[in-house]
N, C-alpha and C. Protein backbone atom coordinates (compact mmCIF):
# COMPACT_ATOMS: atom_id res chain seq x y z
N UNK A 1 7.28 18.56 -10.44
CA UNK A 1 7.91 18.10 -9.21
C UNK A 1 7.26 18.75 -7.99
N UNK A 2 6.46 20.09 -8.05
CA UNK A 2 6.27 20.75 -7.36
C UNK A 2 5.09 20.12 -6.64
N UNK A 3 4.31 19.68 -7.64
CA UNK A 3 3.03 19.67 -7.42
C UNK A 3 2.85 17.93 -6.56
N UNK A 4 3.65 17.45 -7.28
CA UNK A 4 4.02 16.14 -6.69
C UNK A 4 4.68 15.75 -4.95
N UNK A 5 5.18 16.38 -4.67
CA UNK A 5 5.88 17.25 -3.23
C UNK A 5 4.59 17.64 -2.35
N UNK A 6 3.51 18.63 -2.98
CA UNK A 6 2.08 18.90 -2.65
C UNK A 6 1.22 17.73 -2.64
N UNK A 7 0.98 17.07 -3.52
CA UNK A 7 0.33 15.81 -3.11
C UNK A 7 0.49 15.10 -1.91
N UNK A 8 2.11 15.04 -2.06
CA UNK A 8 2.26 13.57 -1.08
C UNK A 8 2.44 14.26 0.50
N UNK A 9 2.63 15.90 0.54
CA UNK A 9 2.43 16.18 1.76
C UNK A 9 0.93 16.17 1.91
N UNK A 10 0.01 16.62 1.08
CA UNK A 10 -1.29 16.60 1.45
C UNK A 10 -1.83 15.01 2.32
N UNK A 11 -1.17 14.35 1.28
CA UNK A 11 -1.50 12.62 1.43
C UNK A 11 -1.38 12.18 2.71
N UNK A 12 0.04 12.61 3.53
CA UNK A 12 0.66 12.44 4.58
C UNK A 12 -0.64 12.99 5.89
N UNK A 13 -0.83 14.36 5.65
CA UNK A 13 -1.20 15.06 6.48
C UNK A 13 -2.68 14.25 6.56
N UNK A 14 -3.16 13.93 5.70
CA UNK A 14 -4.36 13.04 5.69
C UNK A 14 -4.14 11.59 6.33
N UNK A 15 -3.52 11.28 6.05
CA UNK A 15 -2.96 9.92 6.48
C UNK A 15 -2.78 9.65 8.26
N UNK A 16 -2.21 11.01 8.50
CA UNK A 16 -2.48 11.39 10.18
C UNK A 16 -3.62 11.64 10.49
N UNK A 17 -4.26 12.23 9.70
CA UNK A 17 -5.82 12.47 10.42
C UNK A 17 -6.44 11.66 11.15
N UNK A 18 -6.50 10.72 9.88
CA UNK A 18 -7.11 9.66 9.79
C UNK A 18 -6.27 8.45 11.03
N UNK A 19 -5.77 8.58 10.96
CA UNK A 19 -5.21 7.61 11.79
C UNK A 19 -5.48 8.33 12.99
N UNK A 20 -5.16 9.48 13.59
CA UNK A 20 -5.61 10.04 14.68
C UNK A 20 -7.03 10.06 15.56
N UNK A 21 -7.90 10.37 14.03
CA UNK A 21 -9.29 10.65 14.41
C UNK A 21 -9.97 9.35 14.66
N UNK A 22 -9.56 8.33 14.14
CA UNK A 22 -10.09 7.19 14.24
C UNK A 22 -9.23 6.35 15.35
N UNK A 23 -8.10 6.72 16.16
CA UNK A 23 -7.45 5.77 16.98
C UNK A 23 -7.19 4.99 16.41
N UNK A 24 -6.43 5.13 15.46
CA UNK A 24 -5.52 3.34 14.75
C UNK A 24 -4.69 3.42 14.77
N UNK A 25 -3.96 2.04 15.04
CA UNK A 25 -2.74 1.96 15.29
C UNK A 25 -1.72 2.48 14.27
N UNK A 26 -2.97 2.24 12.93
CA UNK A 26 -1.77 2.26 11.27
C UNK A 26 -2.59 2.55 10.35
N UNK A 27 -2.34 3.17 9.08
CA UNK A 27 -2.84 3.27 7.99
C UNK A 27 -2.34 2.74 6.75
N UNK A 28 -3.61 1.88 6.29
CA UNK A 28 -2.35 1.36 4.74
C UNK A 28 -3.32 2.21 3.66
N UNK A 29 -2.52 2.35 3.05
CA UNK A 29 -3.55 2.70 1.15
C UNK A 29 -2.82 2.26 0.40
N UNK A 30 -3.60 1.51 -0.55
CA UNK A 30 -2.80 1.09 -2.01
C UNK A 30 -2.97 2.30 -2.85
N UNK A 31 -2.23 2.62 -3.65
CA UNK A 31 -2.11 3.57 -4.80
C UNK A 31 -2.02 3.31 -6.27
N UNK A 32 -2.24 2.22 -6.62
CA UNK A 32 -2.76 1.49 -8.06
C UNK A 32 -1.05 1.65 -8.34
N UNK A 33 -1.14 2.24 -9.31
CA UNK A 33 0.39 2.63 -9.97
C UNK A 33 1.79 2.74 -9.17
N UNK A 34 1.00 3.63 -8.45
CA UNK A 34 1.57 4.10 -7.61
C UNK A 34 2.53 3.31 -6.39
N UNK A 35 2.16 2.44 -5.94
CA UNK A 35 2.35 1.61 -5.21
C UNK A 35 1.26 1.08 -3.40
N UNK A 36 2.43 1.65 -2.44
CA UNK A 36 1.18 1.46 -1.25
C UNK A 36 1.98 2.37 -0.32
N UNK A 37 1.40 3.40 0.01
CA UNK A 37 2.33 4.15 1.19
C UNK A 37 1.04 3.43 2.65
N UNK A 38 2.33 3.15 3.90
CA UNK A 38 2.06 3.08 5.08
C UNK A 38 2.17 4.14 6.19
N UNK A 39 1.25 4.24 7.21
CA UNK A 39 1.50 5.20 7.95
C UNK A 39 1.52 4.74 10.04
N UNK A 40 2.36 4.30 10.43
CA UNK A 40 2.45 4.06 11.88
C UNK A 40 3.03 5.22 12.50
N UNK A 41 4.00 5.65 12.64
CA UNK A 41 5.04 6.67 13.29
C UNK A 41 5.20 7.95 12.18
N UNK A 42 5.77 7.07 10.89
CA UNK A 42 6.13 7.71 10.15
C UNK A 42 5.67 7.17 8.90
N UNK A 43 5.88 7.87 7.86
CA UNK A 43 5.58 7.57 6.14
C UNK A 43 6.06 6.26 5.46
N UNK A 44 6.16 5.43 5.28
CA UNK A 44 6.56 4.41 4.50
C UNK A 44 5.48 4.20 3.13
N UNK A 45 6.31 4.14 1.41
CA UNK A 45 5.90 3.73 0.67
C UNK A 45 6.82 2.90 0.09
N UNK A 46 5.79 2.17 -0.27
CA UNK A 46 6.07 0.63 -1.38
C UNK A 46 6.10 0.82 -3.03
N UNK A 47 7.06 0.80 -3.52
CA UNK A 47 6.72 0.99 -4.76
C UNK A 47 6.27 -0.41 -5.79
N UNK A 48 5.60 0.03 -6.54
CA UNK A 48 4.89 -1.38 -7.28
C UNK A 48 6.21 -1.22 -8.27
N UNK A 49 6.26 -2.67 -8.59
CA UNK A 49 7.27 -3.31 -9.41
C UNK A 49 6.84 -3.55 -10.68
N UNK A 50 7.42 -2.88 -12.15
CA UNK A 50 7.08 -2.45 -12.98
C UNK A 50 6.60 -3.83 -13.44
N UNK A 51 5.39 -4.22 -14.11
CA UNK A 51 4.89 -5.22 -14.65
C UNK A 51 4.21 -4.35 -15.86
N UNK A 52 4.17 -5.47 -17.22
CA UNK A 52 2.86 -5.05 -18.10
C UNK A 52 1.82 -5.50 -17.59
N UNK A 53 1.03 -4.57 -17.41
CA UNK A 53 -0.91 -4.97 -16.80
C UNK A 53 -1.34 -6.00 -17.81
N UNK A 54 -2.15 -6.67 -17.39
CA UNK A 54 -2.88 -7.02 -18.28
C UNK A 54 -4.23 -6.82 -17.74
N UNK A 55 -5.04 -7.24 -16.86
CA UNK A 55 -5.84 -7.04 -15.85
C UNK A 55 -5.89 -6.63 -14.24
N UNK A 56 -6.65 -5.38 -14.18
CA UNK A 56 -6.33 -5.33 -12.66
C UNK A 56 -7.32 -5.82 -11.61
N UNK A 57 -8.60 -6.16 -12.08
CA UNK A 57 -9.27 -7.41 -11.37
C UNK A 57 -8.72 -8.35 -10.44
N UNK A 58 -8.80 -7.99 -9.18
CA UNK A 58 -8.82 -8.87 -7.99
C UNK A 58 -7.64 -8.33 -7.44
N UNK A 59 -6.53 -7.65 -7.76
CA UNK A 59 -6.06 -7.01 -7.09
C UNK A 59 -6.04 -6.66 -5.85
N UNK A 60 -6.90 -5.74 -5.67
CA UNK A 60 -7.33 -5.25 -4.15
C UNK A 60 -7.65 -6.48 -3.34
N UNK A 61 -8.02 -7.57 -4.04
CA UNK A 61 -8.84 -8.35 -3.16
C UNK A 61 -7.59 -9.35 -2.48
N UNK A 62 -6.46 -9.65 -3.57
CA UNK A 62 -5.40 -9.99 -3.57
C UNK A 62 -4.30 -9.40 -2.26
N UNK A 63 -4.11 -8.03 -2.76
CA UNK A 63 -3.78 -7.10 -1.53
C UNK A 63 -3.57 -7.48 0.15
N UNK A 64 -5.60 -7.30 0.13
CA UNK A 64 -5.82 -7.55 1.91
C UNK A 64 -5.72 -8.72 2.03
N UNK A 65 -6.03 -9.91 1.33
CA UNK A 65 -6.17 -11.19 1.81
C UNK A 65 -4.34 -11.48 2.25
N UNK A 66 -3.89 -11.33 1.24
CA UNK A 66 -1.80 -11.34 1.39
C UNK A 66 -1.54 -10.26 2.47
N UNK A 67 -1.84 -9.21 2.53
CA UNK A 67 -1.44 -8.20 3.34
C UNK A 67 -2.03 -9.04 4.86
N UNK A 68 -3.20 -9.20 5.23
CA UNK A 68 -3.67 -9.72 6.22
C UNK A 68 -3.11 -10.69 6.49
N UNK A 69 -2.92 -12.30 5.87
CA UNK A 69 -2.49 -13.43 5.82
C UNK A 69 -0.81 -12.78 6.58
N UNK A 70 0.24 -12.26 5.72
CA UNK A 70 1.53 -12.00 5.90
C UNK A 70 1.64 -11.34 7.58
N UNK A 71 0.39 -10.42 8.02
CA UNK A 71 0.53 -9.49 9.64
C UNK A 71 0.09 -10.83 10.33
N UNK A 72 -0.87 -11.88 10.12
CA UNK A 72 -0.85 -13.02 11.01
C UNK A 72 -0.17 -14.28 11.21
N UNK A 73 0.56 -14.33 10.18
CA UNK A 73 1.50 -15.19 10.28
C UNK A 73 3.24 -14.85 10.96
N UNK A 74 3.02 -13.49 11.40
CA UNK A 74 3.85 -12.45 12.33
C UNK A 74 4.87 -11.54 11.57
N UNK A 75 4.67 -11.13 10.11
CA UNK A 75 5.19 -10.36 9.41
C UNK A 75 5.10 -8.40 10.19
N UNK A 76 5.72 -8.00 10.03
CA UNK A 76 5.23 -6.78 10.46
C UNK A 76 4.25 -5.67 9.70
N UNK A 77 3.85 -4.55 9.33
CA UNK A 77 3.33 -3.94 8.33
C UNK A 77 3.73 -3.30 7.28
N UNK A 78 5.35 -3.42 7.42
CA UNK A 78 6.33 -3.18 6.29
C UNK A 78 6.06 -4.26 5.06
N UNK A 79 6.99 -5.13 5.65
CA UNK A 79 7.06 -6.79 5.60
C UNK A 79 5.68 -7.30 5.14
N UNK A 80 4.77 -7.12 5.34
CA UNK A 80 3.11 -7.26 4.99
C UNK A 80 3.11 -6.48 3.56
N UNK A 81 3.42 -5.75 3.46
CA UNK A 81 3.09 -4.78 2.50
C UNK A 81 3.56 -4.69 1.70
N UNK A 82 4.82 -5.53 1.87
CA UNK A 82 5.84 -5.46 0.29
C UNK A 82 5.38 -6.77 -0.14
N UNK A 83 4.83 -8.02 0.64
CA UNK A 83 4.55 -9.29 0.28
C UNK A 83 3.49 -9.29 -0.51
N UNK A 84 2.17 -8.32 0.01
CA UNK A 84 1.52 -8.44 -0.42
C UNK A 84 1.05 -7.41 -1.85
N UNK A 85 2.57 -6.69 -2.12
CA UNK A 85 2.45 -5.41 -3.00
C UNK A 85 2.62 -6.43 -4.31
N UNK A 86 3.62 -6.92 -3.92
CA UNK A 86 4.46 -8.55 -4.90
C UNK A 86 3.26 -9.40 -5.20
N UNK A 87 2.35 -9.87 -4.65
CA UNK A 87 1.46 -10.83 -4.96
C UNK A 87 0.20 -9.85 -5.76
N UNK A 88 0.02 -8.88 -5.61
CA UNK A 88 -1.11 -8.23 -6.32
C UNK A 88 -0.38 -7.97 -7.77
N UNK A 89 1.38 -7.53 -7.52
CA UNK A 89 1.77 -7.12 -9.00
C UNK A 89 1.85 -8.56 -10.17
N UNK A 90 1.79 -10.31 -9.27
CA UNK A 90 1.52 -11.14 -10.08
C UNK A 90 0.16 -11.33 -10.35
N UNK A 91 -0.64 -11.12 -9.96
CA UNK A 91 -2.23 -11.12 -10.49
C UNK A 91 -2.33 -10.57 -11.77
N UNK A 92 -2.25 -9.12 -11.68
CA UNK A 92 -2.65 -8.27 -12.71
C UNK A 92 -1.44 -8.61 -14.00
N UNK A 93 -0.56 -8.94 -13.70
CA UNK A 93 1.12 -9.43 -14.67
C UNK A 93 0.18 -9.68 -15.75
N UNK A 94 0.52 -9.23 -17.28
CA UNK A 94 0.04 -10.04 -18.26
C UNK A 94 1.05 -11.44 -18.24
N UNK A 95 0.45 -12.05 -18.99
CA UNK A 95 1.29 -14.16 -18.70
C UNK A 95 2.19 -14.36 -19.82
C-alpha cells in the first residue's frame, strides 16, 4: 500500500511538471491496466472496466481517436476520457 501511495504521488508530481514545463492546459496518460489518470487543476483517474483481454492491439490508437473525437464534439476531458476509456476496453474485450 505504501509503495503504491509513492507511485501515484511520484506520478502526480510528474504530471505537474510536465504540464507546467510545457504550458498545457492538461495532461492525459493511459495506464494499460491501470486505467487513465487526468491532470488540469487537479488529479483525476479513470479506472478501466474489468474485461477479459484478449488483444491489446489498437487500443491506444482507439483511445486518442475517441478521446479526441468525444473533446470535439464538446465533451469535456473528464467526459472524453471515460468515453474513450469504454471504447478502448471494447477493442481489446475478448468476443
Amino acid at each position: 500500500m505504501k509503495k503504491s501511495l509513492q507511485v501515484k504521488s511520484r506520478l502526480l508530481k510528474k504530471m505537474a511538471q510536465l504540464k507546467d514545463e510545457l504550458k498545457l492546459d492538461s495532461v492525459v496518460l493511459t495506464r494499460s491496466e491501470e486505467g487513465v489518470s487526468l491532470f488540469k487543476t487537479k488529479h483525476k483517474r479513470i479506472p478501466t472496466v474489468a474485461r477479459e483481454v484478449y488483444d491489446v492491439t489498437g487500443a491506444g490508437d482507439t483511445f486518442i481517436s475517441t478521446f479526441l473525437l468525444s473533446i470535439c464534439a464538446g465533451a469535456d476531458l473528464y467526459e472524453a476520457g471515460v468515453i474513450a476509456n469504454m471504447a478502448s476496453g471494447i477493442v481489446v474485450a475478448k468476443k
